[in-house]
Protein backbone atom coordinates (compact mmCIF):
# COMPACT_ATOMS: atom_id res chain seq x y z
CA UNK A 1 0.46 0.19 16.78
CA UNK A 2 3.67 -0.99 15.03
CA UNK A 3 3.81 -3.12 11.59
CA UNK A 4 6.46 -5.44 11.42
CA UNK A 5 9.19 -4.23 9.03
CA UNK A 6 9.90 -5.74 5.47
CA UNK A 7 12.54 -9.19 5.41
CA UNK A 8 15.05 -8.76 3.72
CA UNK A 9 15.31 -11.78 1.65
CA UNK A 10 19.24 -11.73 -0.23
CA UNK A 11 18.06 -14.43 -2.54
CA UNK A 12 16.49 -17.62 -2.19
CA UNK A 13 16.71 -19.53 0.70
CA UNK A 14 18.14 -18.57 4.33
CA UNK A 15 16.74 -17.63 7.67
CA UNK A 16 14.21 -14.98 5.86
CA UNK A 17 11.88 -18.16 4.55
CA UNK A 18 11.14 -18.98 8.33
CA UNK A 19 10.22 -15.32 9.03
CA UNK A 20 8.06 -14.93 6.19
CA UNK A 21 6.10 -17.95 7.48
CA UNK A 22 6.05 -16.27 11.10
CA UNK A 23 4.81 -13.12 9.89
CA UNK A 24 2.17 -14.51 7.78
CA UNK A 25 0.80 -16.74 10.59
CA UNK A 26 1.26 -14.06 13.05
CA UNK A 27 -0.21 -10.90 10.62
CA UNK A 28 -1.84 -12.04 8.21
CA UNK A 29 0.37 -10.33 5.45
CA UNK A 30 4.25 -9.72 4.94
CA UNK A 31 6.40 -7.09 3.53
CA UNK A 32 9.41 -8.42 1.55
CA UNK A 33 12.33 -6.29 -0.10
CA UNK A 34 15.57 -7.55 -2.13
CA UNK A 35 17.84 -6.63 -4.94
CA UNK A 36 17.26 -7.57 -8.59
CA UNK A 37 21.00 -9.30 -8.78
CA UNK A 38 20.16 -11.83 -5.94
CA UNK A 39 17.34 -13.27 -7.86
CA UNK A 40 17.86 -12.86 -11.54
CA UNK A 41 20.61 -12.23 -14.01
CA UNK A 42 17.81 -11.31 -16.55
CA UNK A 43 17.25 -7.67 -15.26
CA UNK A 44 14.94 -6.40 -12.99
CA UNK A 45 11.73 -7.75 -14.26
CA UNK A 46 12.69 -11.57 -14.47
CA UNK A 47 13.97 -11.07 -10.68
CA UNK A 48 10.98 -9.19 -9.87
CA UNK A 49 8.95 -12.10 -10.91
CA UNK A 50 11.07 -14.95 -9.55
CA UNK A 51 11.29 -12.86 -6.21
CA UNK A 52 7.38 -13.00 -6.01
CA UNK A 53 6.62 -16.77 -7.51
CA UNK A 54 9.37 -17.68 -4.81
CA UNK A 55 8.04 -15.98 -1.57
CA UNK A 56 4.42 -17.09 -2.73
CA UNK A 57 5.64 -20.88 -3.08
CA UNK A 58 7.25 -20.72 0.54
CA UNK A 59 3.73 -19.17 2.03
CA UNK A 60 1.95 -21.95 -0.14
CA UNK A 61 4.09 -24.77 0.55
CA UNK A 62 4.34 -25.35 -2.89
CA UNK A 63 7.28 -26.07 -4.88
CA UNK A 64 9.01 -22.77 -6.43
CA UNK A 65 7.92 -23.39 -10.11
CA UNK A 66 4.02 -23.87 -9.76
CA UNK A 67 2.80 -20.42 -8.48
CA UNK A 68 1.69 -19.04 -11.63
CA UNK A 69 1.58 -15.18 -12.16
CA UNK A 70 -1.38 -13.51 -14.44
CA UNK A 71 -2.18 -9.53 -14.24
CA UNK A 72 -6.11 -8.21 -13.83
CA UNK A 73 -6.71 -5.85 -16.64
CA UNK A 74 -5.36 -3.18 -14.84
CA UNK A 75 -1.99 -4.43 -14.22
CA UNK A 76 -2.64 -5.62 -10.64
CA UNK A 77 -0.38 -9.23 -10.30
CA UNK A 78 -2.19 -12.07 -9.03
CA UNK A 79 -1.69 -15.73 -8.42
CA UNK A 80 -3.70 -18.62 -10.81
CA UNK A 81 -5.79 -20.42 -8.77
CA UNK A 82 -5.18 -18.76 -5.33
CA UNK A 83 -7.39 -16.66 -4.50
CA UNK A 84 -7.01 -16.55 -0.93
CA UNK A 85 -3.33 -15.04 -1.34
CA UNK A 86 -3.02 -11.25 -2.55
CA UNK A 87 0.29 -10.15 -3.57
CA UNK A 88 1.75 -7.06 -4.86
CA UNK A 89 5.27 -5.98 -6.30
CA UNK A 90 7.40 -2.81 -6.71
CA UNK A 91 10.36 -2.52 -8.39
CA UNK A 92 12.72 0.63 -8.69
CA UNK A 93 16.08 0.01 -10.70
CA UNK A 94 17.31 -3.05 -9.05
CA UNK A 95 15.09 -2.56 -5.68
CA UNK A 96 12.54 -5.10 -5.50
CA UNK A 97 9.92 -4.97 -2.45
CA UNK A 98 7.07 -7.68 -2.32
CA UNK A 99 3.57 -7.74 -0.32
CA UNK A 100 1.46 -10.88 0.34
CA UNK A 101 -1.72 -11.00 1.62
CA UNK A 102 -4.14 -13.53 3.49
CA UNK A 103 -6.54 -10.33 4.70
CA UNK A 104 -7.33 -8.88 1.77
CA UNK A 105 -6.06 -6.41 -1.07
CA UNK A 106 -2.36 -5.05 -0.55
CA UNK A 107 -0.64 -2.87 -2.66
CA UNK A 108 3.22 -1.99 -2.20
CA UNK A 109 5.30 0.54 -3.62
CA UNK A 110 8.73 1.51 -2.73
CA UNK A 111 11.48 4.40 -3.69
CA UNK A 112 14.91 5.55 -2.71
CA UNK A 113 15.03 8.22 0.10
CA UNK A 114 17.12 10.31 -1.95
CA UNK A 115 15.03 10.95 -5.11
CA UNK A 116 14.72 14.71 -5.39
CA UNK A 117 10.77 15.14 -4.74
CA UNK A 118 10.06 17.88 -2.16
CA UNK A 119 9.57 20.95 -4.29
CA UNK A 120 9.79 19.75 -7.54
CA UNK A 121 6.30 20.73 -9.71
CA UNK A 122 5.47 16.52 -9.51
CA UNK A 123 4.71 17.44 -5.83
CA UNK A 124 1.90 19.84 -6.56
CA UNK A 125 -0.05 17.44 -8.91
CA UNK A 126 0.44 14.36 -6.29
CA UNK A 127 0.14 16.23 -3.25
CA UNK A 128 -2.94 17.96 -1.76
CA UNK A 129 -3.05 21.34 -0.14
CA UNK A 130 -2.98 20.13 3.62
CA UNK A 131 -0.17 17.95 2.92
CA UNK A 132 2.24 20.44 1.29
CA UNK A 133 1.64 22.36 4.10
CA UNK A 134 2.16 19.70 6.53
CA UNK A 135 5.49 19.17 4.80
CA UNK A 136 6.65 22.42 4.85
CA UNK A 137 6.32 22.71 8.45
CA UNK A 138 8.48 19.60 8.91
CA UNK A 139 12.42 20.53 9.49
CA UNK A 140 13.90 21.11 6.49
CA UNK A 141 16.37 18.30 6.53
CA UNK A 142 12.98 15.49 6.79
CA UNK A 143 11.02 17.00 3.97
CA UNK A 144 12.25 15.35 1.30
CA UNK A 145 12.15 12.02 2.78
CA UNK A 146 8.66 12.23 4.12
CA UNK A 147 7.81 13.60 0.61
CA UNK A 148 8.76 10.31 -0.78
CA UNK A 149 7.25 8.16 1.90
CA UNK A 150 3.74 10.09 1.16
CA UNK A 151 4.49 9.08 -2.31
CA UNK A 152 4.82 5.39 -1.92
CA UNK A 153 2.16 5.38 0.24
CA UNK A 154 -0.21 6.79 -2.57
CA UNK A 155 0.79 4.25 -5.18
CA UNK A 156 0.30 1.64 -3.24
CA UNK A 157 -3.09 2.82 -2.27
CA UNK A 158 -3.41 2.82 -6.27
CA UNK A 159 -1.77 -0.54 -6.42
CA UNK A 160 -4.07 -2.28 -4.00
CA UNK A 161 -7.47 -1.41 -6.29
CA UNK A 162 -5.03 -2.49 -9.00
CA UNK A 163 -5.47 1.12 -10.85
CA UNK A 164 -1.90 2.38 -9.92
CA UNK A 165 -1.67 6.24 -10.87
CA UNK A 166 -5.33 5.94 -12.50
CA UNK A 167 -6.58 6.84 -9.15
CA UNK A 168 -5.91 10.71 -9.53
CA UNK A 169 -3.12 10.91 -6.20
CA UNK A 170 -5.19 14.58 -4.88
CA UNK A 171 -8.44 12.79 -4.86
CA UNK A 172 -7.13 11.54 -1.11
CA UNK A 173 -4.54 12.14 1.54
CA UNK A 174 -2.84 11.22 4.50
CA UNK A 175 -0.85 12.08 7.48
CA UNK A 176 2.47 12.81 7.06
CA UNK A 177 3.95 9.92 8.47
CA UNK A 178 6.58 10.53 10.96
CA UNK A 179 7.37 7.20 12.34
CA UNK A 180 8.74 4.20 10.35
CA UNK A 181 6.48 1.28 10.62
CA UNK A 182 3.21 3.23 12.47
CA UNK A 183 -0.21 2.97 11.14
CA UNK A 184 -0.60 6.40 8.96
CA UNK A 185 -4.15 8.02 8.84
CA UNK A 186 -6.33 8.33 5.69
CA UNK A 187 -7.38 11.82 5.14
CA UNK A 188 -9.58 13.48 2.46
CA UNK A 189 -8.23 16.37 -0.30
CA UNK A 190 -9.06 18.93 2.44
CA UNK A 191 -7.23 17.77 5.07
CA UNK A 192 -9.97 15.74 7.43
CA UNK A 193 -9.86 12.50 8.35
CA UNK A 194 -11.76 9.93 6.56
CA UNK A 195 -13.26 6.70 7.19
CA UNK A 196 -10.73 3.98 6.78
CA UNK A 197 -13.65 1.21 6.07
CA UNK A 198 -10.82 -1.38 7.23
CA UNK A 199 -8.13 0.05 5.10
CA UNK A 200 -4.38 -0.08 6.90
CA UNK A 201 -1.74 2.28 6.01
CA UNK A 202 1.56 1.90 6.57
CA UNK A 203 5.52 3.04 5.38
CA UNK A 204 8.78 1.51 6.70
CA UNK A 205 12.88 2.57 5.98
CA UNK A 206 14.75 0.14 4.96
CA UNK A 207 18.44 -0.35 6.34
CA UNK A 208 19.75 1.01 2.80
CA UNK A 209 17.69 3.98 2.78
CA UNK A 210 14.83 3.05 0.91
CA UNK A 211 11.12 3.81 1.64
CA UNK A 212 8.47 1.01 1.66
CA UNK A 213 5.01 1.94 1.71
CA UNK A 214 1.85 -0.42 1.57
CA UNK A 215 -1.91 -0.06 1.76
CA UNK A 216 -3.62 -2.92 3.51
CA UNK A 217 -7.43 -4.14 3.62
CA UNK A 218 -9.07 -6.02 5.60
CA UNK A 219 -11.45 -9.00 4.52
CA UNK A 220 -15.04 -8.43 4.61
CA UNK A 221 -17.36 -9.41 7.26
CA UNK A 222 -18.42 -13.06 6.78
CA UNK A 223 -21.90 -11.97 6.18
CA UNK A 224 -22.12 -8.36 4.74
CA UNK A 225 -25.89 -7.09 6.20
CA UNK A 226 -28.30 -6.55 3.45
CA UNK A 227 -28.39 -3.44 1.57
CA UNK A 228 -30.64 -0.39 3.75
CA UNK A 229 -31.58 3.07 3.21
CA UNK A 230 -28.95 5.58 4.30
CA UNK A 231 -30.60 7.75 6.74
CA UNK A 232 -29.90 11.12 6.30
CA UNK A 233 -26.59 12.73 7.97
CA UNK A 234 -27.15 13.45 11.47
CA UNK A 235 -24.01 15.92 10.91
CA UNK A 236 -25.08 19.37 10.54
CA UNK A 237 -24.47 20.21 6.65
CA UNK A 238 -21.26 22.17 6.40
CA UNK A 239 -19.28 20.51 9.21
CA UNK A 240 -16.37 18.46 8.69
CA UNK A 241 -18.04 15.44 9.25
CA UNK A 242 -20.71 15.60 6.61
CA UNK A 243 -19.99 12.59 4.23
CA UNK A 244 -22.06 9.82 3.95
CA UNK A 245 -20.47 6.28 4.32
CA UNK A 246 -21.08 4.20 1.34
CA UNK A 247 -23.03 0.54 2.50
CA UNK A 248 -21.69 -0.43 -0.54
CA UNK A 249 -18.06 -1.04 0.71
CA UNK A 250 -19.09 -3.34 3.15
CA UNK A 251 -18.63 -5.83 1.05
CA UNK A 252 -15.26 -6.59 -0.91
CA UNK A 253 -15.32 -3.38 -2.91
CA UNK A 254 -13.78 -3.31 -5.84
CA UNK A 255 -13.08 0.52 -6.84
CA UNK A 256 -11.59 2.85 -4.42
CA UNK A 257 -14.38 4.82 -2.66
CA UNK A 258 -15.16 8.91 -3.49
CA UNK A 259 -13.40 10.87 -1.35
CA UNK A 260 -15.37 14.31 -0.61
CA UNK A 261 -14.40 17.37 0.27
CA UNK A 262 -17.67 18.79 2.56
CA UNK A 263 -19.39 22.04 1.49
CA UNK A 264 -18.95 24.96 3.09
């Protein structure tokens, strides 16, 4: 399945307003990305902020100027008084990229494409085992670039629980993502797949070579069952698939789950 890719939106008003509203009727969530000089003379902060008061106003119907922006205690932005709109917001020297959310938690990070990252000693403490390997058996021309998509899409997993690079980046994985704008597997350190428990993973390329990556939940079931005894793994112990799934995150979770590796 295909995301739609991030509007570019040169600036208030234009054609991209009318898109937004598409996308968020149609998805449920948006992707927005935009330089710092079409929104702000202030630097990239004050743009970064009028960038994301603006594109909430449009999806709120609300004039530009009342959307008011707070942080959670981690660092996570979030709108006064809306509750039912997540947003998130990345900004890289003047690149700006913007998520909002009507499904649940989003978290979006973005960098350029041509950041020196594959091979450098950052990759080992980001990158697990199976996906340095993965990497290196990519051509060598695409390494660095899926390097930095894999990167993106671990700080925006970070983002979305609004813990950003406190959520150590080995503890989890993921595919190496191949194709711009598919859904990209969540894997554990050792390489496995792991239960997504409604999580959505996704990385786009922008037109002027950047990488967009954002982490996705979905809401809750309307009525989350009542808490029940886990029975005991019907995996044999020592198989891949030997984790229990946590009851817990039925239910609008609000710290990233454990990811473990099985025992051998």
């Amino acid at each position: 399945m295909t995301a739609p890719p991030p509007l570019h939106a040169p600036g208030p008003g234009g054609a991209w307003t009318g898109a937004l509203l598409r996308h968020m009727d149609d998805d449920g969530y948006a992707l927005l990305y935009g330089r710092a000089g079409d929104w702000s003379a202030a630097g990239p902060r004050a743009a970064a902020r009028a960038f994301l008061t603006h594109a909430a106003a449009i999806v709120l119907r609300v004039a530009p100027d009342v959307p008011e922006l707070a942080r959670e205690p981690g660092g996570k932005p979030y709108l006064r008084g809306c509750p039912g709109l997540e947003v998130s917001l990345s900004h890289s020297g003047a690149f700006l990229a913007l998520g909002l959310s009507r499904l649940g938690r989003i978290g979006v990070d973005a960098e350029s494409e041509g950041r020196p990252l594959y091979g450098r000693p950052v990759a080992r403490e980001v990158f697990t085992a199976p996906e340095r390997a993965a990497l290196r058996r990519l051509p060598e021309a695409g390494r660095n670039a899926a390097a930095v998509r894999l990167w993106t899409l671990k700080e925006a997993y970070g983002k979305a629980w609004g813990l950003g690079l406190r959520l150590p980046a080995r503890s989890f994985g993921f595919a190496v993502p191949a194709t711009a704008g598919a859904a990209v597997p969540l894997h554990r350190p050792d390489g496995t797949p792991a239960a997504d428990r409604g999580w959505r993973f996704v990385t786009h390329r922008t037109p002027c070579g950047w990488s967009v990556g954002a982490a996705l939940a979905a809401p809750p079931p309307a009525r989350p069952p009542p808490p029940e005894p886990v029975p005991p793994d019907p995996v044999r112990p020592g198989s891949p698939g030997s984790v229990r799934p946590d009851p817990a995150l039925r239910s609008a979770p609000r710290s990233p789950p454990p990811f473990r590796t099985p025992s051998r």
